[in-house]
PDB file of N, CA and C in Angstrom:
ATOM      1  N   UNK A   1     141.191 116.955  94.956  1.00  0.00           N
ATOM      2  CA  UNK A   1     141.743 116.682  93.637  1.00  0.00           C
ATOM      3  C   UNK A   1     142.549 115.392  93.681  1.00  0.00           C
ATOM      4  N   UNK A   2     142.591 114.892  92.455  1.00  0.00           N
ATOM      5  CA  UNK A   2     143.185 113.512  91.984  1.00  0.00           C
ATOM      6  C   UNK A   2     145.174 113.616  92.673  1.00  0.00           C
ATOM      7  N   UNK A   3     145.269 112.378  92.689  1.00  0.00           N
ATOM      8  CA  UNK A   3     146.953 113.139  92.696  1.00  0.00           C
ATOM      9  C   UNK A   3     147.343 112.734  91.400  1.00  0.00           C
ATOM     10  N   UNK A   4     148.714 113.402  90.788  1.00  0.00           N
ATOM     11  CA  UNK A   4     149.327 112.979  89.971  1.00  0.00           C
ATOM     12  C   UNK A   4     149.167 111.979  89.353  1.00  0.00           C
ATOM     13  N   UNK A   5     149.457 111.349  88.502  1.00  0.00           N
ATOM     14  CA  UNK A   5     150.113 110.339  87.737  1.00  0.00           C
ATOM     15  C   UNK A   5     151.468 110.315  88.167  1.00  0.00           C
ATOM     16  N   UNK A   6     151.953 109.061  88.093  1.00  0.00           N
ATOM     17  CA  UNK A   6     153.418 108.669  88.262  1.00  0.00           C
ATOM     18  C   UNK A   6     154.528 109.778  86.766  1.00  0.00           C
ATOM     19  N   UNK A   7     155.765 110.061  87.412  1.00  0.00           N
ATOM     20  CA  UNK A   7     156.166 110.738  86.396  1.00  0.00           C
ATOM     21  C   UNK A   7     157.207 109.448  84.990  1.00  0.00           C
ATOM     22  N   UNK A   8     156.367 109.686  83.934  1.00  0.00           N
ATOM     23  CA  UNK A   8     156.817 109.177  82.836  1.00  0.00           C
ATOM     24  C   UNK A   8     155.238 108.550  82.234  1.00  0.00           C
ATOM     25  N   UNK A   9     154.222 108.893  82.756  1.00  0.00           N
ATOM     26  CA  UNK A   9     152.621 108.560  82.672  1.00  0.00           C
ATOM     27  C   UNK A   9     151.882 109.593  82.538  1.00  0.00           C
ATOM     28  N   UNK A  10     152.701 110.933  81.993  1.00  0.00           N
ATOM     29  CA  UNK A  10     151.492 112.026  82.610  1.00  0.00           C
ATOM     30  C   UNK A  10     151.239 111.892  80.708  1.00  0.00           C
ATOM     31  N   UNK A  11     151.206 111.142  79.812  1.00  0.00           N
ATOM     32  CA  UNK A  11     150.272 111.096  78.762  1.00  0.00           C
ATOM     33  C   UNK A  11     149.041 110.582  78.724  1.00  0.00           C
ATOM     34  N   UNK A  12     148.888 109.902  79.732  1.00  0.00           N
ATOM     35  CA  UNK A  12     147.404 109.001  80.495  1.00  0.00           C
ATOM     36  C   UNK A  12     146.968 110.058  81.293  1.00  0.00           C
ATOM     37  N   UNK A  13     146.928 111.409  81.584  1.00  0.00           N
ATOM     38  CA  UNK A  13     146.280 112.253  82.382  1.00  0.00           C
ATOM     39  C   UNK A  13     145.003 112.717  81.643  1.00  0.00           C
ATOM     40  N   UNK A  14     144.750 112.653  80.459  1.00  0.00           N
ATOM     41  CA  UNK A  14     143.751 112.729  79.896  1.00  0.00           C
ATOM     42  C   UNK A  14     142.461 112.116  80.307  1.00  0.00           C
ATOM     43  N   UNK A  15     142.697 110.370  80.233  1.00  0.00           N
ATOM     44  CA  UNK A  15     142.365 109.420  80.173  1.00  0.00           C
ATOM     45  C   UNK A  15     142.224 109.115  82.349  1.00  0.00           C
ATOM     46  N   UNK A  16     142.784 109.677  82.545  1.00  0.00           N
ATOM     47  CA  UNK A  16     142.782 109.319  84.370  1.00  0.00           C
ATOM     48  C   UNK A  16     142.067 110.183  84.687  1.00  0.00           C
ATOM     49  N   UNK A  17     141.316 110.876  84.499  1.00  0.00           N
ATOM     50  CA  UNK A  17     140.016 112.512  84.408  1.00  0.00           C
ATOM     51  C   UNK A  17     139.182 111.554  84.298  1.00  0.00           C
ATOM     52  N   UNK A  18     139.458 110.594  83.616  1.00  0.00           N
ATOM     53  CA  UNK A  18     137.718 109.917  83.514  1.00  0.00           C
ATOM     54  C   UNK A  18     137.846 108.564  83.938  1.00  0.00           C
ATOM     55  N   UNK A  19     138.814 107.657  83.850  1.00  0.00           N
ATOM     56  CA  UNK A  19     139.100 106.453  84.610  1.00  0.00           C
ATOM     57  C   UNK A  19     139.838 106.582  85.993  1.00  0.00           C
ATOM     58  N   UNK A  20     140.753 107.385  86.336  1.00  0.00           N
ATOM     59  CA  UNK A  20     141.266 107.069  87.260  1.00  0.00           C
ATOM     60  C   UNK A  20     140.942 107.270  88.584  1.00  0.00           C
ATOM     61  N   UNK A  21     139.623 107.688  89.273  1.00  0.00           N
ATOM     62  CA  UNK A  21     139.119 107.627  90.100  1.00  0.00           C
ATOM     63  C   UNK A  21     137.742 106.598  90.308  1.00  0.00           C
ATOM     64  N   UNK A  22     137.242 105.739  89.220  1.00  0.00           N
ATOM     65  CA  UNK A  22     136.440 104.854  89.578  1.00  0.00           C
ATOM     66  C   UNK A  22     137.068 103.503  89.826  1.00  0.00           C
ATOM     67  N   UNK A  23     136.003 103.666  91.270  1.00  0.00           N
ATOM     68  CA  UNK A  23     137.067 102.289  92.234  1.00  0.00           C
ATOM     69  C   UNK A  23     136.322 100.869  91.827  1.00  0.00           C
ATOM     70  N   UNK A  24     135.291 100.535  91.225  1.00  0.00           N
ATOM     71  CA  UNK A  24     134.386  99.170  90.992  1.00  0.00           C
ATOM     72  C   UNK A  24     134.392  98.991  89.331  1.00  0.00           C
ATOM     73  N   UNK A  25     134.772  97.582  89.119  1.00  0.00           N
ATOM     74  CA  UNK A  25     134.382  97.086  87.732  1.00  0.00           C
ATOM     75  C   UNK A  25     132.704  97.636  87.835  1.00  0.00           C
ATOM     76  N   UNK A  26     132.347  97.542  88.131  1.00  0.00           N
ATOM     77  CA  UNK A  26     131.013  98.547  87.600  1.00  0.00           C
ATOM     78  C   UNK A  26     130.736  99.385  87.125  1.00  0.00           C
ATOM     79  N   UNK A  27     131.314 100.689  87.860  1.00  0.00           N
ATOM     80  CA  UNK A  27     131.649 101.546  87.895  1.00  0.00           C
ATOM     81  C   UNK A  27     132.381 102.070  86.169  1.00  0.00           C
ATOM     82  N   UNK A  28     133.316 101.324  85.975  1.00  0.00           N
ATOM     83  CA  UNK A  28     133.880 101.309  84.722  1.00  0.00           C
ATOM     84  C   UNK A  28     133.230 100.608  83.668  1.00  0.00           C
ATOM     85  N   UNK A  29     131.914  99.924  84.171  1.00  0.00           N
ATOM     86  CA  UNK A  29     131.073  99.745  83.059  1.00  0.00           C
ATOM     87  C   UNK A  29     130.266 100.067  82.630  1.00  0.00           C
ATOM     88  N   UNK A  30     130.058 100.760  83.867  1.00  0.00           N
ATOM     89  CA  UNK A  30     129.164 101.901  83.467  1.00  0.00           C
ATOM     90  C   UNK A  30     129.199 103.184  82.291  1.00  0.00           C
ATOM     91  N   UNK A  31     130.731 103.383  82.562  1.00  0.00           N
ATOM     92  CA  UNK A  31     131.533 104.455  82.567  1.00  0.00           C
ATOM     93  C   UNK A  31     131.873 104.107  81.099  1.00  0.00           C
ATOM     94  N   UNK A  32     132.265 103.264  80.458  1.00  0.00           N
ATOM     95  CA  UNK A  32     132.102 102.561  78.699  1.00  0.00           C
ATOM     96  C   UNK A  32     130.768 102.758  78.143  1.00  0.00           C
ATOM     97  N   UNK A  33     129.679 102.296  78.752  1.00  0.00           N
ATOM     98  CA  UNK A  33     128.694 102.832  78.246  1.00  0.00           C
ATOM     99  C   UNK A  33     128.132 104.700  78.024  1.00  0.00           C
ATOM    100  N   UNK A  34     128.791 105.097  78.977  1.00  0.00           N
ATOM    101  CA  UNK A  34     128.315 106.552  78.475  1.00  0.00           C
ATOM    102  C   UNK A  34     129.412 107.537  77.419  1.00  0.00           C
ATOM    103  N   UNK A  35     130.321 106.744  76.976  1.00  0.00           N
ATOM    104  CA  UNK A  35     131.453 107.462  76.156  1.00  0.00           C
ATOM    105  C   UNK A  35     131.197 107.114  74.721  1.00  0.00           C
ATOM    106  N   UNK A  36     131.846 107.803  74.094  1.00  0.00           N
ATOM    107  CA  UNK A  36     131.980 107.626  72.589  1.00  0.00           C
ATOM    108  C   UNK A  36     132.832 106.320  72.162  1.00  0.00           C
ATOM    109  N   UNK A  37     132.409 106.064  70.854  1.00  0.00           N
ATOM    110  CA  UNK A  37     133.597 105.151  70.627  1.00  0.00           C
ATOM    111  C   UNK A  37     135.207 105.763  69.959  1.00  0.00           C
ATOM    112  N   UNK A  38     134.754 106.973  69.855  1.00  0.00           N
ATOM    113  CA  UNK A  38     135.680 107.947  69.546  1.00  0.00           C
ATOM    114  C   UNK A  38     137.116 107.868  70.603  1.00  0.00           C
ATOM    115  N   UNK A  39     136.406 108.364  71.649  1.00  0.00           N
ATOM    116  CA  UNK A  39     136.844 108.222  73.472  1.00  0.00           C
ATOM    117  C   UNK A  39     137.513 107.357  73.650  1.00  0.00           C
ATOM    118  N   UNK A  40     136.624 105.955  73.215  1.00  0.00           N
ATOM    119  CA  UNK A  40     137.087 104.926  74.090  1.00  0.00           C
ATOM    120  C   UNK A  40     138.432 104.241  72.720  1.00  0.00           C
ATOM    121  N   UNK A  41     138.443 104.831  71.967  1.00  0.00           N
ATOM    122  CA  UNK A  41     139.443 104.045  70.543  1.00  0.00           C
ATOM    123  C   UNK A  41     140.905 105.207  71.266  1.00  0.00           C
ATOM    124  N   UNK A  42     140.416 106.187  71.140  1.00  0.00           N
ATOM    125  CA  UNK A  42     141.739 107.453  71.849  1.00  0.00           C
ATOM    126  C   UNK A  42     142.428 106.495  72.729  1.00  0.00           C
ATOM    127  N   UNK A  43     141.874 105.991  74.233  1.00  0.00           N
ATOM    128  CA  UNK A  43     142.041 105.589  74.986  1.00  0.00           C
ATOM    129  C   UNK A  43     143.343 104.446  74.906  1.00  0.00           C
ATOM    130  N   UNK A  44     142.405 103.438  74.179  1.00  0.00           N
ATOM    131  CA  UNK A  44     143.037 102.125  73.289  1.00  0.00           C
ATOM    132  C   UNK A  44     144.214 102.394  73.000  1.00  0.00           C
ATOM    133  N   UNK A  45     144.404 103.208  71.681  1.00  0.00           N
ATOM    134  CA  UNK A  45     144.911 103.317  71.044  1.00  0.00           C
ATOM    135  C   UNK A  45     146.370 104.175  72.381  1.00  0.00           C
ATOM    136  N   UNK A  46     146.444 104.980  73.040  1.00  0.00           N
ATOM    137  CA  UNK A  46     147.272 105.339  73.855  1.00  0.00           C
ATOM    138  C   UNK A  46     147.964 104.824  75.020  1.00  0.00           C
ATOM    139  N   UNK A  47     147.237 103.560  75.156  1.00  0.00           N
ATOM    140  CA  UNK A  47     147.516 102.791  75.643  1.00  0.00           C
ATOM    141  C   UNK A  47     147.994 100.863  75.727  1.00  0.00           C
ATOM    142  N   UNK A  48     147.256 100.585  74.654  1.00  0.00           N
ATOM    143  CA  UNK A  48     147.047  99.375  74.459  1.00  0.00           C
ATOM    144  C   UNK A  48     148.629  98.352  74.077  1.00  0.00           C
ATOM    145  N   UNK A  49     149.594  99.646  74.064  1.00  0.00           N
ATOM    146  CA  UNK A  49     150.600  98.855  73.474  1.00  0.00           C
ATOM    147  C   UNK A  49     151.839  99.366  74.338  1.00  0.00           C
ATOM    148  N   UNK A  50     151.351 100.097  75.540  1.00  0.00           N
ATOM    149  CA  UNK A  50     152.368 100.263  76.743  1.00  0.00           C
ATOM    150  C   UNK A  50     152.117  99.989  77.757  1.00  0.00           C
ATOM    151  N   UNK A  51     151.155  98.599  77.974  1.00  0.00           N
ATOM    152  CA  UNK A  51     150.880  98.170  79.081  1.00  0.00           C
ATOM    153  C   UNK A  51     152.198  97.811  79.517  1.00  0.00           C
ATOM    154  N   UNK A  52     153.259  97.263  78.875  1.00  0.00           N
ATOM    155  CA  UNK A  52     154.368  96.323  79.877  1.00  0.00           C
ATOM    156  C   UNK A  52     155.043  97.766  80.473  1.00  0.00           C
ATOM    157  N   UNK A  53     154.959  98.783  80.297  1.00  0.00           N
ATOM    158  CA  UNK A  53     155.995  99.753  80.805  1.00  0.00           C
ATOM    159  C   UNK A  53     155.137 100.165  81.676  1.00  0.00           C
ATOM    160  N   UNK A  54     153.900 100.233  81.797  1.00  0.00           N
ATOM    161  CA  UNK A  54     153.057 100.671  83.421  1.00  0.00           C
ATOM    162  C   UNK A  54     152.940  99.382  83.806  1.00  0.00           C
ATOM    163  N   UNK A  55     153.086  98.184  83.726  1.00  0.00           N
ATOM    164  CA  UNK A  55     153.212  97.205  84.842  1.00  0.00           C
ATOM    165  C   UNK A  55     154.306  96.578  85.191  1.00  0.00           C
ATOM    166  N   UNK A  56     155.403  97.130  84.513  1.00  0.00           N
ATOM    167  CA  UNK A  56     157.175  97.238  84.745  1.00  0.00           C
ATOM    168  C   UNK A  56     156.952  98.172  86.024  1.00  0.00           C
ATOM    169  N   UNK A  57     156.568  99.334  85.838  1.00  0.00           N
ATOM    170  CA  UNK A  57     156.279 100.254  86.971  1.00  0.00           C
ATOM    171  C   UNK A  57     155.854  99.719  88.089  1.00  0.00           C
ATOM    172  N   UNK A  58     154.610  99.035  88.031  1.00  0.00           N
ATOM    173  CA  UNK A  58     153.345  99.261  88.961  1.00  0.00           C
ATOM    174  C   UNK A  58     154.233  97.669  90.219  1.00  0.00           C
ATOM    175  N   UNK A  59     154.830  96.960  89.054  1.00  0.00           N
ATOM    176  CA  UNK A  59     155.428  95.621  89.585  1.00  0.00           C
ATOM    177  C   UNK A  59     156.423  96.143  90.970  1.00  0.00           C
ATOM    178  N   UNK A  60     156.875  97.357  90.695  1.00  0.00           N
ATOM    179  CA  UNK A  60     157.858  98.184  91.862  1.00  0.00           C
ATOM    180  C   UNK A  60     157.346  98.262  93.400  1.00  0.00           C
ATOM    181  N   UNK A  61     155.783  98.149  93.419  1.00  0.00           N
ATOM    182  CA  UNK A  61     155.138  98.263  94.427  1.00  0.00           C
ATOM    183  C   UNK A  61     154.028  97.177  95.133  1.00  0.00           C
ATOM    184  N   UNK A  62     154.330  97.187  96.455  1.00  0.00           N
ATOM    185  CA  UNK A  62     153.353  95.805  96.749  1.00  0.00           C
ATOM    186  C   UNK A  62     151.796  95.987  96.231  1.00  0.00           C
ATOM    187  N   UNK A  63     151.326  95.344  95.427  1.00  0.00           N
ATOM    188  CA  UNK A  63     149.819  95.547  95.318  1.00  0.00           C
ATOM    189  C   UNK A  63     148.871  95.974  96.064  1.00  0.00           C
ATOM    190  N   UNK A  64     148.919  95.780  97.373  1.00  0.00           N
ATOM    191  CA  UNK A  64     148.122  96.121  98.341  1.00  0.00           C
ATOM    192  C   UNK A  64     147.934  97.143  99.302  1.00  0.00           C
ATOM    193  N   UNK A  65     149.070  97.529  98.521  1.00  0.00           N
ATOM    194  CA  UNK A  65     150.092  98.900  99.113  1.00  0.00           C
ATOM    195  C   UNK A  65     150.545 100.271  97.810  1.00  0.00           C
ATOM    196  N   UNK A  66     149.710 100.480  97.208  1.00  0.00           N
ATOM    197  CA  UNK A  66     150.407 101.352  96.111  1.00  0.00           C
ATOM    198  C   UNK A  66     150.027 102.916  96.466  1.00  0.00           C
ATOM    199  N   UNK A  67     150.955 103.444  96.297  1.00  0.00           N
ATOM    200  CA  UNK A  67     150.846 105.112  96.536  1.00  0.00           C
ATOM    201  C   UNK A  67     149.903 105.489  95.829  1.00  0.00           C
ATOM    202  N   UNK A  68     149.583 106.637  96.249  1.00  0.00           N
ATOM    203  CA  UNK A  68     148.253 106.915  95.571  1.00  0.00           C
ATOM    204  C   UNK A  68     148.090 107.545  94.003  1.00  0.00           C
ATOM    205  N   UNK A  69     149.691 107.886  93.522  1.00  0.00           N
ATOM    206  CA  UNK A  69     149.740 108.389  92.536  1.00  0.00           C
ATOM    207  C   UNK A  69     149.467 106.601  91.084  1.00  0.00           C
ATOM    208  N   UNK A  70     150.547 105.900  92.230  1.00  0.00           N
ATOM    209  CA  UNK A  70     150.523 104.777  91.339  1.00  0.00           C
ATOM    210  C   UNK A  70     149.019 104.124  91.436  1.00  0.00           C
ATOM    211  N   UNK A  71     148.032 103.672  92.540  1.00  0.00           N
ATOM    212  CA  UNK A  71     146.748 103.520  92.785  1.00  0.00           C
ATOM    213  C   UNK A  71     146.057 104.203  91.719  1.00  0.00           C
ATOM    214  N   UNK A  72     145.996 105.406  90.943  1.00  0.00           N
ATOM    215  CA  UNK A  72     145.396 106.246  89.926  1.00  0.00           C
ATOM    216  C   UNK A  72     146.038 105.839  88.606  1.00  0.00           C
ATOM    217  N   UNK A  73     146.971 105.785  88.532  1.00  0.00           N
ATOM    218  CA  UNK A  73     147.534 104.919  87.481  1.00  0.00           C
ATOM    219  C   UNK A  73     146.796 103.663  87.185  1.00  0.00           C
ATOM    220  N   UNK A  74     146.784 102.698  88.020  1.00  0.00           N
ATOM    221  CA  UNK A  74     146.292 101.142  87.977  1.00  0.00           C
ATOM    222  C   UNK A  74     144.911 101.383  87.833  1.00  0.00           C
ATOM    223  N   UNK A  75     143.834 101.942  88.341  1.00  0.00           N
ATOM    224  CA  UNK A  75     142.540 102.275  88.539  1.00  0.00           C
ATOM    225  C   UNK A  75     142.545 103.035  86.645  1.00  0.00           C
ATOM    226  N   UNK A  76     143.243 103.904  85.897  1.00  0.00           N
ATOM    227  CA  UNK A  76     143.400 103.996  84.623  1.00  0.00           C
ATOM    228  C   UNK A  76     143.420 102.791  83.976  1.00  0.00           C
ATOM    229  N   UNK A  77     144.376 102.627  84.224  1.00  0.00           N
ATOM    230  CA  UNK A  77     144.773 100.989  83.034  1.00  0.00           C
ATOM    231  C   UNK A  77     143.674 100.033  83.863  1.00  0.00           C
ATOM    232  N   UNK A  78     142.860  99.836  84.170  1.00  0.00           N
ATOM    233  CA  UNK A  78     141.706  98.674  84.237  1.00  0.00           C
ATOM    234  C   UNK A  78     140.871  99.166  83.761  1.00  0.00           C
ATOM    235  N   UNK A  79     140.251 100.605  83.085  1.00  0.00           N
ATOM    236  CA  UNK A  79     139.584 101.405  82.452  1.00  0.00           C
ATOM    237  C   UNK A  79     139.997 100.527  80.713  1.00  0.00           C
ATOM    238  N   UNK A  80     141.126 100.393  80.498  1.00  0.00           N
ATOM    239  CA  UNK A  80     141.472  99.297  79.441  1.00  0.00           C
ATOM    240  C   UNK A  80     140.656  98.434  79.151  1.00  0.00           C
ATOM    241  N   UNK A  81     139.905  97.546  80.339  1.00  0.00           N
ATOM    242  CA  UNK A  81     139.134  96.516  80.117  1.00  0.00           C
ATOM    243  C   UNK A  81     138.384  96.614  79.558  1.00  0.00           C
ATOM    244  N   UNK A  82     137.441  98.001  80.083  1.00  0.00           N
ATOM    245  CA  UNK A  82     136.486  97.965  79.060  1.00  0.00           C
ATOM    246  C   UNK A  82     136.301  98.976  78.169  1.00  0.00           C
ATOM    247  N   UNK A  83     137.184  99.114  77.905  1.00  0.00           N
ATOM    248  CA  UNK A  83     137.804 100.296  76.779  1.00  0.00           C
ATOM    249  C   UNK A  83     137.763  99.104  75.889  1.00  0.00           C
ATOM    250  N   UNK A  84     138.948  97.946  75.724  1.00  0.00           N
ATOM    251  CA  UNK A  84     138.826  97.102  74.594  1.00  0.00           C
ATOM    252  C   UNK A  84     138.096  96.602  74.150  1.00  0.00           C
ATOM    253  N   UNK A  85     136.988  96.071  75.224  1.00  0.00           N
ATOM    254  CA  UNK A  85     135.690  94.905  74.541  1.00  0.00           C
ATOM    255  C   UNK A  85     134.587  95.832  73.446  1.00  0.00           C
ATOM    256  N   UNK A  86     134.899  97.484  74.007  1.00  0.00           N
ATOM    257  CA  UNK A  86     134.344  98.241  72.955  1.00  0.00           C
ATOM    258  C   UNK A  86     134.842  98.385  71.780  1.00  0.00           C
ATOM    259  N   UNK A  87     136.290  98.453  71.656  1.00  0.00           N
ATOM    260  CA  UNK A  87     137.340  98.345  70.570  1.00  0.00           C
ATOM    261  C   UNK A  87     137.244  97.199  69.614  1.00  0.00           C
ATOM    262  N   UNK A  88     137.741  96.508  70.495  1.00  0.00           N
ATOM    263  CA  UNK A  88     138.014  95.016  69.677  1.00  0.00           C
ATOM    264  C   UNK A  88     136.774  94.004  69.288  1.00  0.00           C
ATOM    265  N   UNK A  89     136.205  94.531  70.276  1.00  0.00           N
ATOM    266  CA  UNK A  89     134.737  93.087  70.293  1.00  0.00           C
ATOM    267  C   UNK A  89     133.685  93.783  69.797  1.00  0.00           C
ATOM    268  N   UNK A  90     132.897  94.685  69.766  1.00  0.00           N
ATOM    269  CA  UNK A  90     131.810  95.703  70.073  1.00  0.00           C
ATOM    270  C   UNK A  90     131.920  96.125  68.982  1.00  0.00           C
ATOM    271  N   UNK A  91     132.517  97.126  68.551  1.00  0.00           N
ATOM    272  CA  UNK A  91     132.821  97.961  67.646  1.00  0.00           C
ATOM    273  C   UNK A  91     131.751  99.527  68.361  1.00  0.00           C
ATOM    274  N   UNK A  92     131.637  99.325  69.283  1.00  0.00           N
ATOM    275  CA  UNK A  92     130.544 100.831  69.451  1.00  0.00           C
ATOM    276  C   UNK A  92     130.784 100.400  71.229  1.00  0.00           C
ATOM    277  N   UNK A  93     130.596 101.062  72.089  1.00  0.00           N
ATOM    278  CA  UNK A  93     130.311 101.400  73.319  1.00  0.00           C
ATOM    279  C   UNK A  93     129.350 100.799  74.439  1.00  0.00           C
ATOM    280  N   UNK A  94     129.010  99.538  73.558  1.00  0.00           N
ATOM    281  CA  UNK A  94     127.722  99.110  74.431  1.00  0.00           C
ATOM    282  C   UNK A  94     127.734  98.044  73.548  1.00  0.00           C
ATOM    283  N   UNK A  95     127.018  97.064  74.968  1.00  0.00           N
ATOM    284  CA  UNK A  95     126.576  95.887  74.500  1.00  0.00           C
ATOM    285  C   UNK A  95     125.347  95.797  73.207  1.00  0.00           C
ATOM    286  N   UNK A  96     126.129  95.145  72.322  1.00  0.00           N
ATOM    287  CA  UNK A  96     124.370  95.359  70.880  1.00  0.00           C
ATOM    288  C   UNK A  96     123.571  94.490  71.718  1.00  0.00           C
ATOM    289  N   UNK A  97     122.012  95.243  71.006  1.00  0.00           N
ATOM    290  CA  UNK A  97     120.540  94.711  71.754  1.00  0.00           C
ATOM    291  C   UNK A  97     121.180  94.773  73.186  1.00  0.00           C
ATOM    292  N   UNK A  98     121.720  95.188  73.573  1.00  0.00           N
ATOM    293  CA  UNK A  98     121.198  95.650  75.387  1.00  0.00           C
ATOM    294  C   UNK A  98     120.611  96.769  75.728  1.00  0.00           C
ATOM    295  N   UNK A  99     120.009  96.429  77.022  1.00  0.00           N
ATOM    296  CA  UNK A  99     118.788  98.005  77.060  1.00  0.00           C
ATOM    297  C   UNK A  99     120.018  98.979  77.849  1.00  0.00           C
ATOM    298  N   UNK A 100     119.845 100.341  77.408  1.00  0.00           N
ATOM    299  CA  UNK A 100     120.810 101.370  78.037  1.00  0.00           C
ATOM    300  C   UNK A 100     120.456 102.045  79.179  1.00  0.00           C
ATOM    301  N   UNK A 101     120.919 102.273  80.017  1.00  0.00           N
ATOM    302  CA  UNK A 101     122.145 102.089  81.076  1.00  0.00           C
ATOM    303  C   UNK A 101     121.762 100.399  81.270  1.00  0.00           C
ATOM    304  N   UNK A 102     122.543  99.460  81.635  1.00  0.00           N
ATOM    305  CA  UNK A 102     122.455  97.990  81.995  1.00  0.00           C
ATOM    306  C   UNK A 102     124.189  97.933  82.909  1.00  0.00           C
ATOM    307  N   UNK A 103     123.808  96.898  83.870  1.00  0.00           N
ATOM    308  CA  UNK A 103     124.808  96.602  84.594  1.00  0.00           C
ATOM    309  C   UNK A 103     124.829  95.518  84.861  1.00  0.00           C
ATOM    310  N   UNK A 104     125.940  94.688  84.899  1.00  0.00           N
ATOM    311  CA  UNK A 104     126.483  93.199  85.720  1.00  0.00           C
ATOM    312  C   UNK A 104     126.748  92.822  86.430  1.00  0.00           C
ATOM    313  N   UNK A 105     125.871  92.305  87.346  1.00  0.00           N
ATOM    314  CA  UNK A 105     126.534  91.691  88.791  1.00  0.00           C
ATOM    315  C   UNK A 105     127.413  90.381  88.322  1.00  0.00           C
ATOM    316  N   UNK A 106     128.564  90.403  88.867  1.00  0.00           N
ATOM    317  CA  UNK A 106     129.633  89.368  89.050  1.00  0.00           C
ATOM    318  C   UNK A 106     129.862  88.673  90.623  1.00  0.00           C
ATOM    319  N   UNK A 107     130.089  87.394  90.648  1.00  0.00           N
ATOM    320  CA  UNK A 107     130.173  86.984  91.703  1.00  0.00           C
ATOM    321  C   UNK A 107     131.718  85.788  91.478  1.00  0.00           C
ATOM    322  N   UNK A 108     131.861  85.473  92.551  1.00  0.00           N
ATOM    323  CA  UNK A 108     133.259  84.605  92.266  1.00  0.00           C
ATOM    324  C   UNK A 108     132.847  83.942  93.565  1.00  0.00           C
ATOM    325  N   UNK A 109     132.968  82.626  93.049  1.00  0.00           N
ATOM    326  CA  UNK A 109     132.332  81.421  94.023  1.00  0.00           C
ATOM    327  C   UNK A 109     133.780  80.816  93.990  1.00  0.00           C
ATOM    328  N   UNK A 110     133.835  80.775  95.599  1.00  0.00           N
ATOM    329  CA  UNK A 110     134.649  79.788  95.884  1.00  0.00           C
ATOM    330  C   UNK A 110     134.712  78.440  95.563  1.00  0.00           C
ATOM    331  N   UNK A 111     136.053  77.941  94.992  1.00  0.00           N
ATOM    332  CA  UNK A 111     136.217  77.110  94.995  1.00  0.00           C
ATOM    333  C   UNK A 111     136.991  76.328  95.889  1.00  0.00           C
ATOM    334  N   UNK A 112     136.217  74.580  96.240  1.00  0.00           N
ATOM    335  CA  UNK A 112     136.857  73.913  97.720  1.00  0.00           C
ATOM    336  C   UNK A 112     137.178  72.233  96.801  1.00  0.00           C
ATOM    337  N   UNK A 113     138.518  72.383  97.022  1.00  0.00           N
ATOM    338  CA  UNK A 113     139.004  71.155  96.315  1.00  0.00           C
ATOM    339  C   UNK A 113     138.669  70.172  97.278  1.00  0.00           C
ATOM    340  N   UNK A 114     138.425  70.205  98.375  1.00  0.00           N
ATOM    341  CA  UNK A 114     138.475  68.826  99.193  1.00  0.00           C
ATOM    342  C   UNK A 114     137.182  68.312  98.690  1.00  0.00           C
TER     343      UNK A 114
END
């Protein structure tokens, strides 16, 4: 089982049942595509306007190092990401005209100033 939520977060326990154990932006894009927009507006909407008080929190701990309650927390709130582009951009759960299930490989190329 999951651990906890941090205490003053257990209103995101809803929402950490279904985000807070997927570890890959993939994973969570996947994970937008199979929800409602119902789901994903709940989500939004419970969150979208207390990000500074979970990263007031999350700021308490070295990034690379977060307990596992706070690790489930953060792994939630990046569930945000693509919670909003359904919200704000989308209006529905999925990319329009994309074929369903679809996924994105991302890559990040170094950059060499010399």
């Amino acid at each position: 089982m999951s651990a906890a939520l941090p205490k003053g977060f257990e209103f995101l326990e809803p929402f950490a049942v279904t985000w807070g154990d997927l570890q890959t932006q993939g994973e969570r894009y996947l994970k937008r595509q199979s929800l409602s927009l119902g789901e994903l507006s709940a989500f939004h909407a419970a969150l979208a306007l207390r990000l500074e008080e979970v990263f007031t929190h999350l700021d308490k701990f070295p990034p690379d190092a977060l307990p596992e309650a706070e690790a489930r927390l953060f792994r939630t709130v990046l569930g945000l990401t693509e919670a909003s582009q359904a919200v704000e951009v989308f209006g529905q759960p999925r990319v329009p005209f994309a074929p369903y299930p679809h996924s994105v490989k991302m890559e990040w190329v170094g950059y060499d100033a010399h």
